[in-house]
N, C-alpha and C. Protein backbone atom coordinates (compact mmCIF):
# COMPACT_ATOMS: atom_id res chain seq x y z
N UNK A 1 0.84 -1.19 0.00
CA UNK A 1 0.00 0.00 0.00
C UNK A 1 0.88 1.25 0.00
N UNK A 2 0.47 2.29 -0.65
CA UNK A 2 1.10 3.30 -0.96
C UNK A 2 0.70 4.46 0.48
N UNK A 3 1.58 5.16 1.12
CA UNK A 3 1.37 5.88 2.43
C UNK A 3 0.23 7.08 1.95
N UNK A 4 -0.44 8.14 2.31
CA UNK A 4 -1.77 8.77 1.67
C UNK A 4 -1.61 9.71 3.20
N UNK A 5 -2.00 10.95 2.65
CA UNK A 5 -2.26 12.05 3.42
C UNK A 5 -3.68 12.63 3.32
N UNK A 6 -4.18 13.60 4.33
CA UNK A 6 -5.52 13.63 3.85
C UNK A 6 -5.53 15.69 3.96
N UNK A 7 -5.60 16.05 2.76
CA UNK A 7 -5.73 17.29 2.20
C UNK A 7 -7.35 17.44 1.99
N UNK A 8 -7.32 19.45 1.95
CA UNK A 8 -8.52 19.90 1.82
C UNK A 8 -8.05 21.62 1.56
N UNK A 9 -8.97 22.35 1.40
CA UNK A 9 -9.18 23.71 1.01
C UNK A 9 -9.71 24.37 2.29
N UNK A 10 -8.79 25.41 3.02
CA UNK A 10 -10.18 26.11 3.78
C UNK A 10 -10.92 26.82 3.47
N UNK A 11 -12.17 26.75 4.03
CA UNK A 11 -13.59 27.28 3.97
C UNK A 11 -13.54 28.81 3.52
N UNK A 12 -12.49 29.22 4.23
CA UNK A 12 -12.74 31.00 4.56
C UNK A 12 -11.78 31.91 3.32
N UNK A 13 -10.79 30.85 3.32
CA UNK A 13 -9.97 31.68 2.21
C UNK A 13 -9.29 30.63 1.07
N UNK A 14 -9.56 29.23 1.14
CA UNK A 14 -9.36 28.15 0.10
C UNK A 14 -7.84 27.84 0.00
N UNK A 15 -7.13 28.04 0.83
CA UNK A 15 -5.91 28.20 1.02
C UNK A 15 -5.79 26.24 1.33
N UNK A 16 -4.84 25.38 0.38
CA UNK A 16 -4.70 23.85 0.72
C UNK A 16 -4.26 23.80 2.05
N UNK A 17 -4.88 22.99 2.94
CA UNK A 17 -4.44 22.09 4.21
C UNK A 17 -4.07 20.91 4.32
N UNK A 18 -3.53 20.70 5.29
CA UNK A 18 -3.62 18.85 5.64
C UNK A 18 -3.88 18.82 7.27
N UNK A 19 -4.25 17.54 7.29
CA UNK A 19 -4.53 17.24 8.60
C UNK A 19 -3.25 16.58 9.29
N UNK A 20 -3.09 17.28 10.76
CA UNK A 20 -2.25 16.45 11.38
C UNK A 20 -2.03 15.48 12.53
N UNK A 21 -1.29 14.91 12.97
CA UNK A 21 -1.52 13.99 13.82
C UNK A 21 -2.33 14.78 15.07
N UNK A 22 -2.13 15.80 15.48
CA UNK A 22 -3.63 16.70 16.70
C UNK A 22 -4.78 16.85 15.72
N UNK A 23 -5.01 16.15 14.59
CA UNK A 23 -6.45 16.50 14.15
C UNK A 23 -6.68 18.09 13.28
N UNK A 24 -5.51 18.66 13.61
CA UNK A 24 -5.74 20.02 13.12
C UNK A 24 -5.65 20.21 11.64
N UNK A 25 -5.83 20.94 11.04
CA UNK A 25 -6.14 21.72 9.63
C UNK A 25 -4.65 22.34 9.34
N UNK A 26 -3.92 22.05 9.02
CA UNK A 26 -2.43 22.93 8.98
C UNK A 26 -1.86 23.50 7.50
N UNK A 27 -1.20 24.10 7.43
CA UNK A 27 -1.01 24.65 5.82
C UNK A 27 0.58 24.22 5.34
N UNK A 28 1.13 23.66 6.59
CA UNK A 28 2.53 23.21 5.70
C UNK A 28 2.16 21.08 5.71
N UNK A 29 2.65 20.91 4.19
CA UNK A 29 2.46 19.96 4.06
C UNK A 29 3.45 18.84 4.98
N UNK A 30 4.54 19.12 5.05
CA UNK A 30 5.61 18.40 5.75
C UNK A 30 5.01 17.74 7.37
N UNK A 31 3.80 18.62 7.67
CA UNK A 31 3.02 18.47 9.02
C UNK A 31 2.52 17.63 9.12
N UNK A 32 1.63 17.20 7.90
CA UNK A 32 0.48 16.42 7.75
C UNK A 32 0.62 14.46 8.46
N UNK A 33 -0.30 13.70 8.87
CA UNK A 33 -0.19 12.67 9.24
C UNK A 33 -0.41 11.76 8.52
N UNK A 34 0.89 11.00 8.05
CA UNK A 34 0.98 9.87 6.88
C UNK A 34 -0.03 8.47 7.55
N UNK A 35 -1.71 7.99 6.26
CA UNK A 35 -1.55 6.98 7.10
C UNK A 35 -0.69 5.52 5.98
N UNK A 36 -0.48 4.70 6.82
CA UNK A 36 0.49 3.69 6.53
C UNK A 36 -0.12 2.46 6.15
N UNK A 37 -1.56 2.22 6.96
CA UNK A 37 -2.33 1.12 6.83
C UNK A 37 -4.01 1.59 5.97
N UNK A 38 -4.66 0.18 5.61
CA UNK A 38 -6.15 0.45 5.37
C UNK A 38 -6.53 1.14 5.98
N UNK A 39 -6.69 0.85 7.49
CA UNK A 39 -7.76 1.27 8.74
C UNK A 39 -7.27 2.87 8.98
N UNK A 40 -6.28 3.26 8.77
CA UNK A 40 -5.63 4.67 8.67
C UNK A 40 -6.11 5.16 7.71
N UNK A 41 -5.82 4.85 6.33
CA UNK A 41 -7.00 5.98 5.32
C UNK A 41 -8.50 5.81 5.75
N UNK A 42 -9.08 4.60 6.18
CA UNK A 42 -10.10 4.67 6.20
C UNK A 42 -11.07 5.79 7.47
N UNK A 43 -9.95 5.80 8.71
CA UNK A 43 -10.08 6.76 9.57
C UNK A 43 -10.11 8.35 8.94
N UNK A 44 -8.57 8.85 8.32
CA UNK A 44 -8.14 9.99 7.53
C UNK A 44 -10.02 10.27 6.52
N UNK A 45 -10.57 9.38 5.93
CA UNK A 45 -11.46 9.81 5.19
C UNK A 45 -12.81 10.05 5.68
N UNK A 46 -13.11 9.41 6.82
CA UNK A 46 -13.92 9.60 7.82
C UNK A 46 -13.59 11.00 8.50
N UNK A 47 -12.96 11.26 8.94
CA UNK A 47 -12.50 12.82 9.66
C UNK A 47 -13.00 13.73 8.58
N UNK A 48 -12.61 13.49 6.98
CA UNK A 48 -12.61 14.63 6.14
C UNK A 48 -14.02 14.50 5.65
N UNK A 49 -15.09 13.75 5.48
CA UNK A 49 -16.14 13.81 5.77
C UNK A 49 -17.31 14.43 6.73
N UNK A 50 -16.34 14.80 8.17
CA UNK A 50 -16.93 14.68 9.10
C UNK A 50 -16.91 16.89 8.73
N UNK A 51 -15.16 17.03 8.44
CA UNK A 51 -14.22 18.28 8.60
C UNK A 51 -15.66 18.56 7.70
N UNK A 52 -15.68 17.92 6.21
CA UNK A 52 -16.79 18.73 4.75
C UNK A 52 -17.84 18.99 5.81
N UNK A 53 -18.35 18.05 6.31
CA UNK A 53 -19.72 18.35 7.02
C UNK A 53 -20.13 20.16 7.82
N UNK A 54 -19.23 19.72 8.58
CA UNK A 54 -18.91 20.77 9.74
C UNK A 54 -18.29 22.03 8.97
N UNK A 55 -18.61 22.01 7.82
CA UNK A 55 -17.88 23.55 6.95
C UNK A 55 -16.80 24.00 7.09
N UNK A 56 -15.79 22.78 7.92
CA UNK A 56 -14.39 23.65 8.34
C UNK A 56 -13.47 23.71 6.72
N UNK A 57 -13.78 22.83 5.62
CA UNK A 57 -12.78 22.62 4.89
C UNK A 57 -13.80 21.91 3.39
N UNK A 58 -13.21 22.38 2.15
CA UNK A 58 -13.94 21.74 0.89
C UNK A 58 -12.96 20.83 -0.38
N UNK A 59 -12.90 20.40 -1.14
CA UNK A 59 -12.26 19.96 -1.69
C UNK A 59 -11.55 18.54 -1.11
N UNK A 60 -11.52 17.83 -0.38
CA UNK A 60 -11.64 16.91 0.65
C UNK A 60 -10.91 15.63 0.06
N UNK A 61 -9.79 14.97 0.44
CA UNK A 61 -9.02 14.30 -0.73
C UNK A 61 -8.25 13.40 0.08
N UNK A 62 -7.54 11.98 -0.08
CA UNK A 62 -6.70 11.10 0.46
C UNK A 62 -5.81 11.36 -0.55
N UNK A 63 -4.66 11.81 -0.22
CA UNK A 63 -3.59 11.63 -1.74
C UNK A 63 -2.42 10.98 -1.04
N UNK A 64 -1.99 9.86 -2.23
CA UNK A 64 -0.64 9.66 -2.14
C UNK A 64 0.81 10.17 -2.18
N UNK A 65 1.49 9.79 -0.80
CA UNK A 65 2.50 10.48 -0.78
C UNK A 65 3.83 9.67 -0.54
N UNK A 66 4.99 10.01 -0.83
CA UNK A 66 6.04 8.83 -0.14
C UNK A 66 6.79 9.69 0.75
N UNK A 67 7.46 8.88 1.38
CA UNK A 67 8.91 9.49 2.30
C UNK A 67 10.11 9.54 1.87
N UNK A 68 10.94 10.34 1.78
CA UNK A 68 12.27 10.54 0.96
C UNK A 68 13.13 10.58 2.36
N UNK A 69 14.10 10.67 2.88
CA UNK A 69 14.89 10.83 3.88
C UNK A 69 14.72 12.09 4.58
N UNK A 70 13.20 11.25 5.38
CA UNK A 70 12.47 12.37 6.05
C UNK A 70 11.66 12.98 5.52
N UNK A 71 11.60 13.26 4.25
CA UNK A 71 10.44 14.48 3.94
C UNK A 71 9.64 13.82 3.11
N UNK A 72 8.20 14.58 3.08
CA UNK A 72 7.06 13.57 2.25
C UNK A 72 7.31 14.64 1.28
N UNK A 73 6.66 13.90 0.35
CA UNK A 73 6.53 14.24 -1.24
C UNK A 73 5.37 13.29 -2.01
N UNK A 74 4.25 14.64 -2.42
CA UNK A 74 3.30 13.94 -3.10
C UNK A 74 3.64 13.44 -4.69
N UNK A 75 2.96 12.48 -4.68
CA UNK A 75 2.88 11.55 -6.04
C UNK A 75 2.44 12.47 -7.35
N UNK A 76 1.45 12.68 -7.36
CA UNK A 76 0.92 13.80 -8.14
C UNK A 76 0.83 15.04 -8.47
N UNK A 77 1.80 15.68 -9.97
CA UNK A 77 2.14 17.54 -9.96
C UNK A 77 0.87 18.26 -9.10
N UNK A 78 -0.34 17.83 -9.25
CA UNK A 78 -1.21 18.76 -8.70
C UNK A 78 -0.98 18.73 -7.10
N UNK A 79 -0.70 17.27 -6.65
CA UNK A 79 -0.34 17.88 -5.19
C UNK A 79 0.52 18.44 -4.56
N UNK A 80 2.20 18.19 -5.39
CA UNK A 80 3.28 18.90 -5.13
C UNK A 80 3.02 20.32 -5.13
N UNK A 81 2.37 20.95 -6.26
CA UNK A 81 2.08 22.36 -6.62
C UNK A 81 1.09 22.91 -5.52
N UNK A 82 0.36 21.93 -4.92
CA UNK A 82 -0.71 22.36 -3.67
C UNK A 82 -0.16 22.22 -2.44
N UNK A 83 0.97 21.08 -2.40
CA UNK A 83 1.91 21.48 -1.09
C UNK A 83 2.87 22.77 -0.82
N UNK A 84 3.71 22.80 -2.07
CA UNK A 84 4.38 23.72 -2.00
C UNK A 84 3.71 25.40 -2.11
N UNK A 85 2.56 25.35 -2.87
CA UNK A 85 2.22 26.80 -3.03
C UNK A 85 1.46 27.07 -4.52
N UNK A 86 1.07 27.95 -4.28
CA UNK A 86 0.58 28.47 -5.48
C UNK A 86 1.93 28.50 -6.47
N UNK A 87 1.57 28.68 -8.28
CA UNK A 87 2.42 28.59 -9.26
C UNK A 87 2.65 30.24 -9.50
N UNK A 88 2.08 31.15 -8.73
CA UNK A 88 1.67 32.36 -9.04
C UNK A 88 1.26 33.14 -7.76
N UNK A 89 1.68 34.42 -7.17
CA UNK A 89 1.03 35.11 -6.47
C UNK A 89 -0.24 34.88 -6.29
N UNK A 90 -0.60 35.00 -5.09
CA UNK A 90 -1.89 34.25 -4.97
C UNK A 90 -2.99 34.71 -3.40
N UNK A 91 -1.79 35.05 -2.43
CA UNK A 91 -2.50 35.69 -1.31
C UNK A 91 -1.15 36.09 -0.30
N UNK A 92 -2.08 37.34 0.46
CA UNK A 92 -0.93 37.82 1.34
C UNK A 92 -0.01 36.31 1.89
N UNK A 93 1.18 36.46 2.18
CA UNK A 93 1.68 36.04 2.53
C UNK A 93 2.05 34.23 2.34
N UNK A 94 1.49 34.24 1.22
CA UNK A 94 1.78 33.09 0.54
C UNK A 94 2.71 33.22 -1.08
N UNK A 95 4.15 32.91 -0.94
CA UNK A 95 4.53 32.66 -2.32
C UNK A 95 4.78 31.62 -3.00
N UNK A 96 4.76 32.07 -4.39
CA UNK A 96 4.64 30.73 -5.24
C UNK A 96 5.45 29.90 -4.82
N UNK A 97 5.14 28.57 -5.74
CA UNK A 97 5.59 27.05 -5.67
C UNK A 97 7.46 27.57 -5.58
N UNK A 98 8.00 26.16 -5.12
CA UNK A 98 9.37 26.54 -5.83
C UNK A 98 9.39 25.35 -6.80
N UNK A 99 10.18 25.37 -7.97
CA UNK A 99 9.98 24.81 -8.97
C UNK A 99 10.52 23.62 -9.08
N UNK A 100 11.86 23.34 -8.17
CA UNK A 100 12.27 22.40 -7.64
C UNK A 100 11.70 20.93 -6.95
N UNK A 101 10.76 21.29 -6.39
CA UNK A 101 10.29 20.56 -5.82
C UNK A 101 8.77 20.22 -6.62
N UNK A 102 8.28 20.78 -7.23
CA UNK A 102 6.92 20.34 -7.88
C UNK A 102 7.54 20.24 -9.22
N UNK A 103 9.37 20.26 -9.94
CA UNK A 103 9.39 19.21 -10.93
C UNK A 103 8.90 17.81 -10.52
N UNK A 104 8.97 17.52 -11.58
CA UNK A 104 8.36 15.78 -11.74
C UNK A 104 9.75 15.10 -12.18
């Protein structure tokens, strides 16, 4: 099984999150809580069901990710580009992607 993080959009300003091991909503991806097993995504997707419900968060997603020596890195350009940042100015205090890291 491939390790899977569980990402989302917040509500208020659409800015990508992940969830972390306290349950929280966080905006750096490196935070987020890898799960490892079935019963772990299946928990991770239950929470983000629960997060859509409760209006905290939209866009609501399990994505695959691996571990590199220490650091996660998503599988997919769209999630690298959503971990690292926008490709483009985009909101106070958020700058773009670095390009490095959302090559493929």
């Amino acid at each position: 099984m491939v390790d899977k993080v569980l990402t989302a959009n917040r509500l208020d300003d659409g800015i990508a999150v992940w969830l972390n091991a306290n349950g929280e909503w966080v905006t750096s991806f490196q935070e987020a809580l890898v799960a490892r097993h079935a019963e772990a995504v299946a928990a991770l997707e239950e929470i983000g069901k629960k997060s859509y419900a409760d209006n905290l968060v939209v866009d609501v997603a399990v994505v695959e990710v691996q571990e590199t020596n220490g650091r996660l890195w998503p599988l997919r350009l769209r999630e690298r580009i959503r971990a690292q940042g926008p490709t483009m100015e985009y909101a106070p205090g958020y700058k773009p992607a670095d390009p490095e890291f959302i090559a493929v």
